[in-house]
Protein backbone atom coordinates (compact mmCIF):
# COMPACT_ATOMS: atom_id res chain seq x y z
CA UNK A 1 0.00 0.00 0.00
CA UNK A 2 1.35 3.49 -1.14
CA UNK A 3 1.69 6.63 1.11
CA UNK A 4 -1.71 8.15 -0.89
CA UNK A 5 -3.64 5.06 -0.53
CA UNK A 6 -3.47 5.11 3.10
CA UNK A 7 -4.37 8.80 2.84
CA UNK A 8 -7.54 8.48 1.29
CA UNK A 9 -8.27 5.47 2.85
CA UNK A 10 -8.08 7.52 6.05
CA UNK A 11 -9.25 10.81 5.09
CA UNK A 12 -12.52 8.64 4.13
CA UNK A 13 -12.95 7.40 7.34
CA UNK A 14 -12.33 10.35 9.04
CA UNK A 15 -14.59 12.36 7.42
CA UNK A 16 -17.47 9.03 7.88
CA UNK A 17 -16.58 9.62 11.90
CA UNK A 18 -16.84 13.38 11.88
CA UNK A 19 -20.59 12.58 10.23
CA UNK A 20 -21.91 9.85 12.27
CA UNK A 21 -20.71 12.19 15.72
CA UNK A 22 -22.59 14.88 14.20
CA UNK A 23 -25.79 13.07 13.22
CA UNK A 24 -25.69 11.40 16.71
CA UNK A 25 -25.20 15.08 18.63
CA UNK A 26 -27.84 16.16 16.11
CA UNK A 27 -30.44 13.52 17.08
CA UNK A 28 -29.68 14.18 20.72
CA UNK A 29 -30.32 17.79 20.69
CA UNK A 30 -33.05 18.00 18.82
CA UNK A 31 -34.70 15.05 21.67
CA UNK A 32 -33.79 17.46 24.39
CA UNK A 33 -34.71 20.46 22.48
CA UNK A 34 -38.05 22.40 24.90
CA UNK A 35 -37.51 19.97 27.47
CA UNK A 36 -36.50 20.72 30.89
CA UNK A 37 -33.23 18.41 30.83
CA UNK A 38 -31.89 21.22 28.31
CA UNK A 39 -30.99 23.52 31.56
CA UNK A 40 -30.20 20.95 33.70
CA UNK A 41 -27.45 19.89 31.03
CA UNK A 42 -25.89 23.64 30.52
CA UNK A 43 -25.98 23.79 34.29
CA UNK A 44 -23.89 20.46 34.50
CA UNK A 45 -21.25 21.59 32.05
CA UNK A 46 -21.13 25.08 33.37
């Protein structure tokens, strides 16, 4: 396997990760979203 294989083997992959994170994060909010866990959640972080 060449240098630039392995690049866009990876780069693929990465870019697969970034999207499921964000459609998972995007799901979750949008459950939360008008409920009262949403405050309870910033307090927690804060």
């Amino acid at each position: 396997m060449q240098f630039t294989d392995y690049i866009a083997v990876n780069t693929f992959r990465n870019v697969l990760d970034i999207a499921l994170v964000f459609i998972i994060v995007y799901v979750v909010l949008k459950l939360l979203r008008g409920t009262r866990a949403v405050p309870t959640v910033v307090g927690l972080i804060l």
